[in-house]
N, C-alpha and C. Protein backbone atom coordinates (compact mmCIF):
# COMPACT_ATOMS: atom_id res chain seq x y z
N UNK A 1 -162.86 -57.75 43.94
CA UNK A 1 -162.50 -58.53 45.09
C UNK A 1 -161.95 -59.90 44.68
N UNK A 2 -162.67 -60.35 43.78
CA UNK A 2 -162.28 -61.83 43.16
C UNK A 2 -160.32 -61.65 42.28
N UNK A 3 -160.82 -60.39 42.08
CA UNK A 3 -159.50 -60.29 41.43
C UNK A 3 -158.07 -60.31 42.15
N UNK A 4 -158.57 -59.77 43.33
CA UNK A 4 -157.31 -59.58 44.89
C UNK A 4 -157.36 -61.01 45.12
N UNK A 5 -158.22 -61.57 45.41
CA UNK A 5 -158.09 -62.99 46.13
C UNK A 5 -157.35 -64.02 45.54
N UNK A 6 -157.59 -64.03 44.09
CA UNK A 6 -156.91 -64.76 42.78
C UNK A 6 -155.72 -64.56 42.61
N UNK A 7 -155.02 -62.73 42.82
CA UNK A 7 -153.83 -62.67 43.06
C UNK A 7 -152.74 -62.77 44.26
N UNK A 8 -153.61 -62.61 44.91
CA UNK A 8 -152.87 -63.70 46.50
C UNK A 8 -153.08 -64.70 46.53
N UNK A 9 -153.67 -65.49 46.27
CA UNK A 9 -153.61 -67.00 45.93
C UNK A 9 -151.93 -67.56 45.50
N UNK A 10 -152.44 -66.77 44.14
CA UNK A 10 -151.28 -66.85 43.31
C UNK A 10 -149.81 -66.27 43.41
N UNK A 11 -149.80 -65.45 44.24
CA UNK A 11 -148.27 -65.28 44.89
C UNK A 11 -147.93 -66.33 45.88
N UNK A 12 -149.20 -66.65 46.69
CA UNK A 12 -148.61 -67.53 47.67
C UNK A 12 -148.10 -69.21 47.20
N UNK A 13 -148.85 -69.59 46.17
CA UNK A 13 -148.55 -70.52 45.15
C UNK A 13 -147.34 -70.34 44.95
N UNK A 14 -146.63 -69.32 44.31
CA UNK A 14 -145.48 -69.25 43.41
C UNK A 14 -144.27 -69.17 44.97
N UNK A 15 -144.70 -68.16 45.78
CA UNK A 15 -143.65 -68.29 46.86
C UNK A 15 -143.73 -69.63 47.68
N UNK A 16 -144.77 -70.09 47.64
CA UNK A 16 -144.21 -71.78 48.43
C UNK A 16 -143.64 -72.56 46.85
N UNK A 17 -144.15 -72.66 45.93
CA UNK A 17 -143.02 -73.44 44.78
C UNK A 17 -142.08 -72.94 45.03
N UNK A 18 -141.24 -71.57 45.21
CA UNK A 18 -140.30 -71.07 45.19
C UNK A 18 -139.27 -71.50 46.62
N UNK A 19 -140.05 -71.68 47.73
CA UNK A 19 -139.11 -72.33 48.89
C UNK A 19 -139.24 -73.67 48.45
N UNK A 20 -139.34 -74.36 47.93
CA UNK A 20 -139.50 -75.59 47.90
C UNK A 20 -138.75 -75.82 47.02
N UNK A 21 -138.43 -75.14 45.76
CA UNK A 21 -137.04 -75.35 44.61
C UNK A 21 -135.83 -74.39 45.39
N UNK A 22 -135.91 -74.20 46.70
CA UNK A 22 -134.16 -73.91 47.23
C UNK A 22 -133.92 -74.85 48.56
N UNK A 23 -134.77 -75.74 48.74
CA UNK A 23 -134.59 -76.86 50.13
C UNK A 23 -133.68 -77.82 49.22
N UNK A 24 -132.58 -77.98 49.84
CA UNK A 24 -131.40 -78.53 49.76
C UNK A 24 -131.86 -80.07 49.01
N UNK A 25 -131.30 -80.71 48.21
CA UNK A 25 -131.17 -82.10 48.04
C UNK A 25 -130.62 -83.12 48.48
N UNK A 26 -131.00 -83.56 49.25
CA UNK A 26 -129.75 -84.30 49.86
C UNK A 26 -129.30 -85.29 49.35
N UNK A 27 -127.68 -85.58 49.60
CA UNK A 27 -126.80 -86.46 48.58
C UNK A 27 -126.82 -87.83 48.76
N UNK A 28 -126.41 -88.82 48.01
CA UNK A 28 -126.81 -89.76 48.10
C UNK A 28 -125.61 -90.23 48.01
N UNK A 29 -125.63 -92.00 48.06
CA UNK A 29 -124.45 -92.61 48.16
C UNK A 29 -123.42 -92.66 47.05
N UNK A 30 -124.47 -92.42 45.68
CA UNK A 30 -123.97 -92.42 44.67
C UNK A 30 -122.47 -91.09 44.53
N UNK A 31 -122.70 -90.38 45.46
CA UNK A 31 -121.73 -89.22 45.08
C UNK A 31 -120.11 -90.08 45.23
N UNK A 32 -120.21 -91.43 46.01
CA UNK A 32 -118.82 -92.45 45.93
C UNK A 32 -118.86 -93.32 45.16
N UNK A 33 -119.33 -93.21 44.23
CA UNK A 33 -119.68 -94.04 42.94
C UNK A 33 -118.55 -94.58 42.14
N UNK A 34 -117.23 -93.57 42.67
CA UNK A 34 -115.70 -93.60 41.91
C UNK A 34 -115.34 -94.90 42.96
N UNK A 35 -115.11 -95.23 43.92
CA UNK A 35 -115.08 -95.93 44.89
C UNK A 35 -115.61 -97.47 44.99
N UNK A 36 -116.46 -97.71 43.71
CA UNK A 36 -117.42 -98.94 42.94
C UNK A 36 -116.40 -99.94 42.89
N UNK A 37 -116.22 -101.17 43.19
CA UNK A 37 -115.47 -102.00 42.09
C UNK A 37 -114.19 -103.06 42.64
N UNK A 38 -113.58 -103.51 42.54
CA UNK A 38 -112.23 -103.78 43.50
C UNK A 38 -110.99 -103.21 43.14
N UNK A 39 -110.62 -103.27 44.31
CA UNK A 39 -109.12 -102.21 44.59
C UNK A 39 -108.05 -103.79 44.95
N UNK A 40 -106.89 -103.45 44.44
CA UNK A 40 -105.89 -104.31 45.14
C UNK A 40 -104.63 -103.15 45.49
N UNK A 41 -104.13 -103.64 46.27
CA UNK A 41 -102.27 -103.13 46.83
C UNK A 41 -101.61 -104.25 47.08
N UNK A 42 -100.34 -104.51 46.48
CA UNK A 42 -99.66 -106.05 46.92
C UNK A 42 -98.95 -105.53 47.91
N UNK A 43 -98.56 -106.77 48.48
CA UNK A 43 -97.31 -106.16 49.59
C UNK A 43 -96.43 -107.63 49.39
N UNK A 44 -95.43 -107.47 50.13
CA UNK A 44 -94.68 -108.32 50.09
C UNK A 44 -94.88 -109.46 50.96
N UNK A 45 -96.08 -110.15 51.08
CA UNK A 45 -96.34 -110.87 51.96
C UNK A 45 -98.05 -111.67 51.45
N UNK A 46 -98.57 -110.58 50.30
CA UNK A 46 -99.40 -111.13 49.47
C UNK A 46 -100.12 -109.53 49.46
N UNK A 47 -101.65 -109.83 49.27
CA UNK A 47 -102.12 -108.26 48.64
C UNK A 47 -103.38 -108.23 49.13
N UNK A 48 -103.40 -107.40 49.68
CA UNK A 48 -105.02 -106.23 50.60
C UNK A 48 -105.56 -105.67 49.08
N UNK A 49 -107.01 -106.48 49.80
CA UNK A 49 -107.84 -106.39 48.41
C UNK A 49 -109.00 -105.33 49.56
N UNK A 50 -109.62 -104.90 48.55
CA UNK A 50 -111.14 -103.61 49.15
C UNK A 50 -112.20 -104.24 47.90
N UNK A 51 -113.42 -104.35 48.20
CA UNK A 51 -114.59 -104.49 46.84
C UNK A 51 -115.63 -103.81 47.69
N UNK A 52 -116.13 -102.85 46.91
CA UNK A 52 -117.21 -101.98 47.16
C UNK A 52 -118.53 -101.86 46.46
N UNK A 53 -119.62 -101.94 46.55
CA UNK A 53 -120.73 -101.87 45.84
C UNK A 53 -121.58 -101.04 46.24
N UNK A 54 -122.50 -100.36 45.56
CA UNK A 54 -123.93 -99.55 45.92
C UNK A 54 -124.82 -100.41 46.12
N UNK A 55 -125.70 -100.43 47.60
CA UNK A 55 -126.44 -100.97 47.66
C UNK A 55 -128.29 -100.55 46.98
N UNK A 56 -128.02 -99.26 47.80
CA UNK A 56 -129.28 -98.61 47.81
C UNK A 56 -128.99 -96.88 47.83
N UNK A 57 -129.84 -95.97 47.55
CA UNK A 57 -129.17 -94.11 47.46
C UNK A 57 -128.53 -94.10 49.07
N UNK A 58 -128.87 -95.05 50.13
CA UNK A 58 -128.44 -94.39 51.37
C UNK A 58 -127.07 -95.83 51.61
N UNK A 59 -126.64 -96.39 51.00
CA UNK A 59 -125.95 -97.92 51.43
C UNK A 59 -124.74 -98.10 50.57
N UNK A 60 -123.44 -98.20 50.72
CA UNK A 60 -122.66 -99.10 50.17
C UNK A 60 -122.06 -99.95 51.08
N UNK A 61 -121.95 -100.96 50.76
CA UNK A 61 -121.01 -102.45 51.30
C UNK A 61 -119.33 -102.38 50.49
N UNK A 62 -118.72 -103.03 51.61
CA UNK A 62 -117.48 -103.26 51.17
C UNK A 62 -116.88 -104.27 51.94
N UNK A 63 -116.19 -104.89 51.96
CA UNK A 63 -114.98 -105.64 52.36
C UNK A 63 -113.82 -105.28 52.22
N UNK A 64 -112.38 -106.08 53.15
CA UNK A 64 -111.14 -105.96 53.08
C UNK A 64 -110.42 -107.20 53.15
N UNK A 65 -109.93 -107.87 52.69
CA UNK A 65 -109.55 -109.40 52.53
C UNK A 65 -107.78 -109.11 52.54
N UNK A 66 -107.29 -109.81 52.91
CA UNK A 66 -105.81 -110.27 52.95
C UNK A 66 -105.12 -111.75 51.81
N UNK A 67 -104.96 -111.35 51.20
CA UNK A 67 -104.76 -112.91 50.38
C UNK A 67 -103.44 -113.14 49.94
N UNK A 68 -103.04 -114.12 50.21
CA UNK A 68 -101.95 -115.01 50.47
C UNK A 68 -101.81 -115.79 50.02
N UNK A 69 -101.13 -116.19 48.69
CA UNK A 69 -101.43 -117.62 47.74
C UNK A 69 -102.88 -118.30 47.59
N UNK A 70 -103.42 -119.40 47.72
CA UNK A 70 -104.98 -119.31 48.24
C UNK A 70 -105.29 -118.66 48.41
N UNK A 71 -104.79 -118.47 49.90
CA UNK A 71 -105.77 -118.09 50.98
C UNK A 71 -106.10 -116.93 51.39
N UNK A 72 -107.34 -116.56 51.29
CA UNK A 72 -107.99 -115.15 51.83
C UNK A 72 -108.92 -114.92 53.37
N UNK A 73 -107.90 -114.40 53.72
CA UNK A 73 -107.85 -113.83 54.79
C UNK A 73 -108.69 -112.65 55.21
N UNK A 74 -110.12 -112.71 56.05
CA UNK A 74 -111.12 -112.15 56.20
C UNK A 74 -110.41 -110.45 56.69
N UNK A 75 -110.38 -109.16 56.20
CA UNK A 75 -109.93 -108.38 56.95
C UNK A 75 -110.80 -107.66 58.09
N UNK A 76 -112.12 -106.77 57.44
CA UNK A 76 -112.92 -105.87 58.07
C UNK A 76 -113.86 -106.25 57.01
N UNK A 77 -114.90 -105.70 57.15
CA UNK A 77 -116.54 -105.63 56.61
C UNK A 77 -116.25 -104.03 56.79
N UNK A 78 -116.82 -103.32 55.73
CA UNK A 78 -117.16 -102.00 55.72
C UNK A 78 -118.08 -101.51 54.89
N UNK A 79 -118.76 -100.13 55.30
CA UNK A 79 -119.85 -99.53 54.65
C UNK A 79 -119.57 -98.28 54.71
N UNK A 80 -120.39 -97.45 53.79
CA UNK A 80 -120.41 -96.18 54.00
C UNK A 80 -121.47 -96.03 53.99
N UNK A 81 -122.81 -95.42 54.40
CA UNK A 81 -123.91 -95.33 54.75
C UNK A 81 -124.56 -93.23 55.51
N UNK A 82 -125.68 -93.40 54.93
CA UNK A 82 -126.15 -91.89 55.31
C UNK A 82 -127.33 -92.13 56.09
N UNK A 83 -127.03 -91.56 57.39
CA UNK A 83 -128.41 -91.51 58.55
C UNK A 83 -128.63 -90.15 58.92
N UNK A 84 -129.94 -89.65 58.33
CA UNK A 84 -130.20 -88.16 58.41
C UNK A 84 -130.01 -87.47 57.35
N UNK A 85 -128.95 -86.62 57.37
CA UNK A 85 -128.36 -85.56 56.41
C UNK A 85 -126.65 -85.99 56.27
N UNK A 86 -126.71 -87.28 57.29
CA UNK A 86 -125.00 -87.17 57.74
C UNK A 86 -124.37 -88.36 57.04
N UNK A 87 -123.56 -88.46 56.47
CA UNK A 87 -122.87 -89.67 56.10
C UNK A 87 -121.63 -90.31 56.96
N UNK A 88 -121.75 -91.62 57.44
CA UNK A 88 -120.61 -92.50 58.40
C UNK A 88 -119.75 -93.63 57.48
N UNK A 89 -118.90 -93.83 57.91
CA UNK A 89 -117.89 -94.78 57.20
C UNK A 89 -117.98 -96.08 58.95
N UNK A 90 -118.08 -96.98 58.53
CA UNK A 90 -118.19 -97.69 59.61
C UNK A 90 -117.44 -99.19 59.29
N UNK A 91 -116.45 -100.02 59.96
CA UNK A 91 -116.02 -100.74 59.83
C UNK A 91 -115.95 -101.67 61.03
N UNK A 92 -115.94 -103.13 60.57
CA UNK A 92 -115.90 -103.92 61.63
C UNK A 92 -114.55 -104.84 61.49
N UNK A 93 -113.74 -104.67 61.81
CA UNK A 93 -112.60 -105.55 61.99
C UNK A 93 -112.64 -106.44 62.59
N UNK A 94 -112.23 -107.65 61.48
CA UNK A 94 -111.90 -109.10 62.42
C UNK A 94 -110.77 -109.05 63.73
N UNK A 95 -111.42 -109.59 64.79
CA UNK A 95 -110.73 -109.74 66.14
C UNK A 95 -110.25 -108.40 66.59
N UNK A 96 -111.20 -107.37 66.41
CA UNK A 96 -111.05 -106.17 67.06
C UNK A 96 -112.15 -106.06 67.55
N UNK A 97 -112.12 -104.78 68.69
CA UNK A 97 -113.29 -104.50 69.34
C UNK A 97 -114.74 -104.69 69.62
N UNK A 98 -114.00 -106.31 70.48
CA UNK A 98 -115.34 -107.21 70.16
C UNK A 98 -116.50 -107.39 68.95
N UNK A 99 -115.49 -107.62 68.00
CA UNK A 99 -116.42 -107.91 66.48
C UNK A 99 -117.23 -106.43 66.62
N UNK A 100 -117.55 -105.35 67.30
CA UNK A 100 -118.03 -104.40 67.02
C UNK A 100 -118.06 -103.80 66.10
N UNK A 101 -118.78 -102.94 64.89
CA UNK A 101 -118.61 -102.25 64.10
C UNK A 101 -118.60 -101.02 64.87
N UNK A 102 -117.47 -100.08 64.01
CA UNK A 102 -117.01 -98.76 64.38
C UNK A 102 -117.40 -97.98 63.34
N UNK A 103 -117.65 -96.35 63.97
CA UNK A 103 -118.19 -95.96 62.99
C UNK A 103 -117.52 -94.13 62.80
N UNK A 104 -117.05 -93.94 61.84
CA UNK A 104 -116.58 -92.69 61.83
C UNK A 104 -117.59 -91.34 60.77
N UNK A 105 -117.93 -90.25 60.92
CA UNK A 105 -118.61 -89.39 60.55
C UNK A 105 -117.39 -89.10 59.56
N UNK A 106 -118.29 -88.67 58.16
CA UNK A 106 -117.35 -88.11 56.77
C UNK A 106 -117.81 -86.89 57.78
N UNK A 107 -116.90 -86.01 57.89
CA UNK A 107 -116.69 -84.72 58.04
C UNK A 107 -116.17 -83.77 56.91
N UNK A 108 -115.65 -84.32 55.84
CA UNK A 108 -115.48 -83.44 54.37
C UNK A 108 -115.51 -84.86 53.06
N UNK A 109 -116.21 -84.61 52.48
CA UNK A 109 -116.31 -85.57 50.82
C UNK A 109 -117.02 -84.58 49.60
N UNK A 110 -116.60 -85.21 48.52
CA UNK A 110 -116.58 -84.95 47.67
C UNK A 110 -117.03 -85.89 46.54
N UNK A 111 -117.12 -85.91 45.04
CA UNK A 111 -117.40 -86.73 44.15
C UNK A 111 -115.48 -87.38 44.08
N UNK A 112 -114.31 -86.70 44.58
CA UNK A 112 -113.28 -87.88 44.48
C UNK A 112 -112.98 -87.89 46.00
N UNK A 113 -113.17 -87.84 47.19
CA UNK A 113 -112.43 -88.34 47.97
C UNK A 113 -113.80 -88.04 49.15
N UNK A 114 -113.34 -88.14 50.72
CA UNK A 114 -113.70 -88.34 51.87
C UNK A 114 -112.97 -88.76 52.92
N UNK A 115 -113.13 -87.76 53.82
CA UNK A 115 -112.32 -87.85 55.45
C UNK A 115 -113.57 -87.93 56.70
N UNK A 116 -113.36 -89.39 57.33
CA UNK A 116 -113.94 -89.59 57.88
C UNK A 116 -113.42 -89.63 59.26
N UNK A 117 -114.07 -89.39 60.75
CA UNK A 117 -113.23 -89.18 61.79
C UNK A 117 -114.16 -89.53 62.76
N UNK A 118 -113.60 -90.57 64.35
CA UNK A 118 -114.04 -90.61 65.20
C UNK A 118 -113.08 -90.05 66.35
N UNK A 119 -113.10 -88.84 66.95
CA UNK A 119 -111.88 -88.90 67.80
C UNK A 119 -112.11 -89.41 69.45
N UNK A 120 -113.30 -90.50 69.62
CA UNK A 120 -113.29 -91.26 70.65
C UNK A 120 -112.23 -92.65 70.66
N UNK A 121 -112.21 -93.00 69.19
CA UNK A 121 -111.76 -94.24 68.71
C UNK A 121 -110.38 -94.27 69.10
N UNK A 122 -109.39 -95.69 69.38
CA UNK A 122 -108.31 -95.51 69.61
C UNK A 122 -107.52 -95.15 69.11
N UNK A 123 -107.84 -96.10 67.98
CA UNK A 123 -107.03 -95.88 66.54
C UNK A 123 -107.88 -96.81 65.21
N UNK A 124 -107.90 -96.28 64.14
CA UNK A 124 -107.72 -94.51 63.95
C UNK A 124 -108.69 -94.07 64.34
N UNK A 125 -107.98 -92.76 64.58
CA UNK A 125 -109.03 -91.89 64.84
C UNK A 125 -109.58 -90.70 63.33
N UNK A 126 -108.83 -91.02 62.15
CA UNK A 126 -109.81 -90.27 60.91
C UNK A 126 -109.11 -91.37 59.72
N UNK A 127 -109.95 -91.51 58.93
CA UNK A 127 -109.49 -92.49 57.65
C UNK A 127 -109.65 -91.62 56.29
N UNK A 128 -109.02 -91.62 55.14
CA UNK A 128 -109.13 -90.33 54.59
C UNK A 128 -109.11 -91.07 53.40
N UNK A 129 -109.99 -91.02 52.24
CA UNK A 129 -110.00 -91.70 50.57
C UNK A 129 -109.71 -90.71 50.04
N UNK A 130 -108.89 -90.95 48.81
CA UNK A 130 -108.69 -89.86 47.53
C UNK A 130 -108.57 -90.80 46.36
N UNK A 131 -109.32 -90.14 45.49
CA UNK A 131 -109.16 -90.68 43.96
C UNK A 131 -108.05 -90.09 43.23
N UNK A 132 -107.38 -90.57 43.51
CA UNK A 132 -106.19 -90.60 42.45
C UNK A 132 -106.62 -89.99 41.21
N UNK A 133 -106.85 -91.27 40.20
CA UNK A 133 -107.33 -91.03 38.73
C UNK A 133 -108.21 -92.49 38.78
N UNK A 134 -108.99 -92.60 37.79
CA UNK A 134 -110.05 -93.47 37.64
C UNK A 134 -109.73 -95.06 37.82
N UNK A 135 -108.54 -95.12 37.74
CA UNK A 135 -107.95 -96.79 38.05
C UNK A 135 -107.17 -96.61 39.93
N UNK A 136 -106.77 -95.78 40.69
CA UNK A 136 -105.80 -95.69 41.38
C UNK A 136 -106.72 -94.71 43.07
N UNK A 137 -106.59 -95.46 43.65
CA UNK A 137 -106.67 -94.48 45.36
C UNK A 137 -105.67 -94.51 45.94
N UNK A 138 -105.95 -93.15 46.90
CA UNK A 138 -104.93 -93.32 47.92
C UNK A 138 -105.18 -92.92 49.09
N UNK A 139 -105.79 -94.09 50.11
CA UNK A 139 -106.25 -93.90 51.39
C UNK A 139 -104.96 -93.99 52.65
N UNK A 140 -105.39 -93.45 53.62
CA UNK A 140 -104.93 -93.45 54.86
C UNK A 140 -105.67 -93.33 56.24
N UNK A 141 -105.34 -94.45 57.09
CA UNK A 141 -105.67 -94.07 58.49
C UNK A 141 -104.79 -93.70 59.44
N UNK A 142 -104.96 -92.59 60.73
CA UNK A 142 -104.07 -91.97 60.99
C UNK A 142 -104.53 -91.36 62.93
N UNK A 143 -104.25 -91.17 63.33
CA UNK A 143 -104.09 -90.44 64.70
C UNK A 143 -105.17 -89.59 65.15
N UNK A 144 -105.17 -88.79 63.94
CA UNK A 144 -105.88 -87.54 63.95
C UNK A 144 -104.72 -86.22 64.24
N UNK A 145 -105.54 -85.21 64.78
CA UNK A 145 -104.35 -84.57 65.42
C UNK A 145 -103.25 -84.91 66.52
N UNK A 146 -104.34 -85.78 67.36
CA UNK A 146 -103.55 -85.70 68.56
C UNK A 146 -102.12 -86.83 68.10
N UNK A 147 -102.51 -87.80 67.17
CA UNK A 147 -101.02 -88.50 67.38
C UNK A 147 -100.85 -88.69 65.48
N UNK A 148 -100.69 -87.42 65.27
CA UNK A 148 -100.15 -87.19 63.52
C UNK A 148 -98.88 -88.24 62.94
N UNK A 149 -98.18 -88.56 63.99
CA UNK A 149 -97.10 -89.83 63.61
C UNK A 149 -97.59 -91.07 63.14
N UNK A 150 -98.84 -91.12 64.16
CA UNK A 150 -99.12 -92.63 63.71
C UNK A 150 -100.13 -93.31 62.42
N UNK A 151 -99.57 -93.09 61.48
CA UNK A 151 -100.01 -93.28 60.39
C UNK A 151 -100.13 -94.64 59.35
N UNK A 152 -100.82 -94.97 58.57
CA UNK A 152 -100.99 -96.24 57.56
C UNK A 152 -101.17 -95.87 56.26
N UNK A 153 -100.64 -96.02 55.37
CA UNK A 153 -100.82 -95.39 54.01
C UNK A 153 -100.96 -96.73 53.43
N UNK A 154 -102.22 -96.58 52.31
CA UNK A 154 -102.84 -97.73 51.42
C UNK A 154 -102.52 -96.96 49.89
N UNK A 155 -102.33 -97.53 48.87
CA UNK A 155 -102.30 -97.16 47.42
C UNK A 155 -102.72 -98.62 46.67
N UNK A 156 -103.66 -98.34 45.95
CA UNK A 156 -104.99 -99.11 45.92
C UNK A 156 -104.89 -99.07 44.12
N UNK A 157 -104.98 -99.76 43.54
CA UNK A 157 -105.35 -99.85 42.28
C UNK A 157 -106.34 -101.08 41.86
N UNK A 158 -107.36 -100.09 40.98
CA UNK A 158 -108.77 -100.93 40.18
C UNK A 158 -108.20 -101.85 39.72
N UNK A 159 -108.80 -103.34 39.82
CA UNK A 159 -108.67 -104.28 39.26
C UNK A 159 -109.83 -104.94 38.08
N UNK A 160 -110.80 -104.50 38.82
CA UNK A 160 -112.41 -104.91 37.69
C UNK A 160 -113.27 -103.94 38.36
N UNK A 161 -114.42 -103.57 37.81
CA UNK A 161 -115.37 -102.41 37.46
C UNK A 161 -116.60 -104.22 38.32
């Protein structure tokens, strides 16, 4: 009898270790880790800078600055951040929507890129990162489906780690 009891014990042991090494891991912020660092794009009018950092496994911070000889020009505050299982890209633009931060759901990412989408928002309605190669991105915000014309293309190159 001792011997039955010892061996059901012991299956039930091994089958709860066993559900418990296939419950999912969930990802952390680090999986945009390529995304670390500052980005510049010049334009002809001066150059849109991005700086991104890891805060914490569920947090990154970022900014968007405009700079112009001197002067830097506050753009948006941004984060990418995970609540739940879900990861949001959320941005607050200066003198937009009442200083509100907006917030779009990654609906597909990866260790190089992420498409994030609100289709309540006016515009945009999805913002999309790709890693280029280890110095170079190439983001866009865009319409979504409903207005595929209206588009913004960024090309972003590392400046410092």
């Amino acid at each position: 009898m001792k011997l039955i009891t010892c061996a059901i014990l012991f299956a039930a042991l091994v089958f709860l270790g066993c559900s418990d090494a296939k419950k999912e891991k969930i990802a952390t912020v680090s999986i945009f880790s390529w995304l670390n660092g500052h980005w510049t794009m010049p334009e002809k009018d001066g150059t849109v800078t991005e700086e991104w950092k890891i805060v914490n496994d569920s947090l990154m911070d970022g900014k968007s600055d405009f700079v112009k000889g001197d002067s830097v020009i506050p753009f948006e505050t941004i984060r990418i951040f995970r609540k739940d299982t879900s990861f949001y890209y959320e941005a607050k633009a200066a003198g937009q929507n009442n200083e509100q931060p907006v917030a779009f759901k990654l609906t597909s990412f990866s260790d190089t890129g992420f498409v994030a989408e609100n289709p309540q928002h006016d515009f945009p309605k999805r913002i999309s990162y790709t890693l280029v190669n280890k110095d170079s991105i190439y983001a866009f915000v865009d319409g979504g489906p409903q207005q595929p014309d209206k588009k913004s293309d960024f090309y972003y190159s590392r400046t410092k780690n």
